[in-house]
C-alpha atoms as a PDB file:
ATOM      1  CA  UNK A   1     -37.556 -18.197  48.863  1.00  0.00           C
ATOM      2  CA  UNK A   2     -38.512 -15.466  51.169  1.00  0.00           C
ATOM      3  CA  UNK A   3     -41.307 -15.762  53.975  1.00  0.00           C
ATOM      4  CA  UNK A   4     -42.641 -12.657  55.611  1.00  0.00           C
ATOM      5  CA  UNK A   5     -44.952 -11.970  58.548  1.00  0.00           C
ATOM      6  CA  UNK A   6     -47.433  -9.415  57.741  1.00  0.00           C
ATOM      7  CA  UNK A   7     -49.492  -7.270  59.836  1.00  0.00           C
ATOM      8  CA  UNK A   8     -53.330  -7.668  59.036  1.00  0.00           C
ATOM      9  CA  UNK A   9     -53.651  -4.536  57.296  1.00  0.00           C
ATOM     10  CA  UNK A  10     -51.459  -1.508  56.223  1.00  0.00           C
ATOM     11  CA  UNK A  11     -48.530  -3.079  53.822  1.00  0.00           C
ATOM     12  CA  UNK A  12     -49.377  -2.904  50.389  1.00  0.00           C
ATOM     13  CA  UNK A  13     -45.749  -2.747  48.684  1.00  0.00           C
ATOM     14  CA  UNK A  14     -42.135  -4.411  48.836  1.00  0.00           C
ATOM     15  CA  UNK A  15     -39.074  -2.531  48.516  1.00  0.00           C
ATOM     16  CA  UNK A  16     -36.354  -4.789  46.830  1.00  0.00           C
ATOM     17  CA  UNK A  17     -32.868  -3.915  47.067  1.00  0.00           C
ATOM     18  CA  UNK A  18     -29.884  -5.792  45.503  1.00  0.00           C
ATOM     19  CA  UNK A  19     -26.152  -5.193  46.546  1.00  0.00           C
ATOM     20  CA  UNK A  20     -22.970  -5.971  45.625  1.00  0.00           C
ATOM     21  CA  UNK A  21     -21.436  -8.498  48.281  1.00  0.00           C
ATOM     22  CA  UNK A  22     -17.892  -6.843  48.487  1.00  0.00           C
ATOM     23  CA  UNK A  23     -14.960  -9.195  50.479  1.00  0.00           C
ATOM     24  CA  UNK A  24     -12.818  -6.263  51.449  1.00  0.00           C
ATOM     25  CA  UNK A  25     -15.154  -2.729  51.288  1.00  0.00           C
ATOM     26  CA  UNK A  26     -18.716  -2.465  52.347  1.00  0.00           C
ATOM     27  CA  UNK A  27     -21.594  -4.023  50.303  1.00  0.00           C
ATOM     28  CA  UNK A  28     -22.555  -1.532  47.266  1.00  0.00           C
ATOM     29  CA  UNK A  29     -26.264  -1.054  46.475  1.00  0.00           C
ATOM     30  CA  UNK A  30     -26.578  -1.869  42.642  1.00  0.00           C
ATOM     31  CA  UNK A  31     -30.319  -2.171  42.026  1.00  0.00           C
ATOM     32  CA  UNK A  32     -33.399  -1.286  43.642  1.00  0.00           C
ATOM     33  CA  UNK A  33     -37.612  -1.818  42.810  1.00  0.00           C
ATOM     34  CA  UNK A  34     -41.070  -1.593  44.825  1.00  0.00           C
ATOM     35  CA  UNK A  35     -43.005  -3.741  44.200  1.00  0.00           C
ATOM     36  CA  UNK A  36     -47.347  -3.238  44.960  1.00  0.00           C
ATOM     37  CA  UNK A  37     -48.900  -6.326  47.003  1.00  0.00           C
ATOM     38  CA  UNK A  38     -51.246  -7.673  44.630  1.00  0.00           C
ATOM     39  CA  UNK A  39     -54.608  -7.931  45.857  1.00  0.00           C
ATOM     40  CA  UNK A  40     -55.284 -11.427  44.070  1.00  0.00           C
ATOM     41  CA  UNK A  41     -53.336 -13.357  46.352  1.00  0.00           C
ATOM     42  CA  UNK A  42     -55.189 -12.866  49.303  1.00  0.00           C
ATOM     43  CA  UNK A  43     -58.043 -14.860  47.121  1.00  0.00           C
ATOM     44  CA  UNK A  44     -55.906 -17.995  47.026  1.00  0.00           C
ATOM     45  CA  UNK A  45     -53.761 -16.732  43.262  1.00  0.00           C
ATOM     46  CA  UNK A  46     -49.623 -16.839  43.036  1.00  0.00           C
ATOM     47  CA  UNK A  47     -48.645 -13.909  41.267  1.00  0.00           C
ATOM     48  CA  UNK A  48     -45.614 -14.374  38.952  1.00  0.00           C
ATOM     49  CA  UNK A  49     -44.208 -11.288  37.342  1.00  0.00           C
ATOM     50  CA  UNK A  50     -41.106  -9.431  35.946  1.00  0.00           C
ATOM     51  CA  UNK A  51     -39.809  -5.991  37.244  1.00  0.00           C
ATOM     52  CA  UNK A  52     -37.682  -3.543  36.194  1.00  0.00           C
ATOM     53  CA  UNK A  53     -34.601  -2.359  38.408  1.00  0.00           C
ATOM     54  CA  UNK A  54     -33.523   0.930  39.006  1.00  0.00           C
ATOM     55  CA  UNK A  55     -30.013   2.129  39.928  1.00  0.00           C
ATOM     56  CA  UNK A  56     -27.481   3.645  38.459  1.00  0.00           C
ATOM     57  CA  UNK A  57     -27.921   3.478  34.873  1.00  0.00           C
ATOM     58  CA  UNK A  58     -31.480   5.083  36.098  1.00  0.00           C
ATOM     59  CA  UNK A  59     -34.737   4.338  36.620  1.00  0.00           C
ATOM     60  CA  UNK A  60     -35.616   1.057  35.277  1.00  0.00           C
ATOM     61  CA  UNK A  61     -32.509   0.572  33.213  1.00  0.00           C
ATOM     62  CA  UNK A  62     -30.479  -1.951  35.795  1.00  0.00           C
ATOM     63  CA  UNK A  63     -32.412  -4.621  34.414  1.00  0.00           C
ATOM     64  CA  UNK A  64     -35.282  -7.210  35.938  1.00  0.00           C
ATOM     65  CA  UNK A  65     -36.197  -9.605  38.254  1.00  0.00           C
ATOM     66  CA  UNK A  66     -38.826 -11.937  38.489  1.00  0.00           C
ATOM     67  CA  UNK A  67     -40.305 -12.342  41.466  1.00  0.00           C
ATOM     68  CA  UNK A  68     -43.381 -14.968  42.502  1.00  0.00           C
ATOM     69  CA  UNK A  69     -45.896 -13.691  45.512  1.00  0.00           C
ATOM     70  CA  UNK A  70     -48.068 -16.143  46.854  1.00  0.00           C
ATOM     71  CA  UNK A  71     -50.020 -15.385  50.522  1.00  0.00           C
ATOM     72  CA  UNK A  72     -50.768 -17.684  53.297  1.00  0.00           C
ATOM     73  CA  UNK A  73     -52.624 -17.567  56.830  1.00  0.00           C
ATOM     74  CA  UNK A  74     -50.755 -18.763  59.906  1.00  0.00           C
ATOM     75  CA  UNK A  75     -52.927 -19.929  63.222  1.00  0.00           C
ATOM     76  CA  UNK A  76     -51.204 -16.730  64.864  1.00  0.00           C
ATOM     77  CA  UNK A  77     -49.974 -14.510  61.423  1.00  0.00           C
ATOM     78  CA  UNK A  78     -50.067 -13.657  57.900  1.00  0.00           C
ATOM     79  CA  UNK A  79     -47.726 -15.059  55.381  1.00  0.00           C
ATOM     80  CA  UNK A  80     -46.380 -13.413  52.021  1.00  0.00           C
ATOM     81  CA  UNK A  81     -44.321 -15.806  50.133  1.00  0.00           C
ATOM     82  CA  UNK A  82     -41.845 -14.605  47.408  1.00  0.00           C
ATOM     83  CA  UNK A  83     -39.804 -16.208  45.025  1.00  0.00           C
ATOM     84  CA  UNK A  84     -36.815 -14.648  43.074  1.00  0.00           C
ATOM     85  CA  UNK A  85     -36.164 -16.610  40.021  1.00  0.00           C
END
């Protein structure tokens, strides 16, 4: 799970990216997705969805992910949860 501060206003997407975790060379970018901020979870709903994954094989060919958003309030912040199943 994945907790990010937001700003009050201004983000409405997520850029994903998924690399490679390489021992002895640097990490290599595989997949990559943005993903729009819903605007039902700032009325309380958990959004639970599957997207496709772009990358080498092209766009939306690298496969999917699915990904859970949820949104909270904080005394001093905004919270967008997220979930990668």
């Amino acid at each position: 799970m994945l907790i990010f501060r937001l700003p009050q206003e201004g983000v409405d997407q997520i850029h994903v990216e998924i690399f490679d975790e390489c021992s002895f060379k640097m990490d290599e970018l595989i997949a990559w997705t943005t993903i729009p901020i819903p605007n039902q979870i700032y009325k309380g709903a958990t959004i639970e969805q599957w997207y496709n994954l772009t990358g080498k094989q092209g766009p939306n060919n690298e496969g999917t992910i699915s990904i859970v958003i949820s949104f909270g309030v904080s005394t001093q912040f905004f919270l967008l949860k997220i979930t990668i199943l």
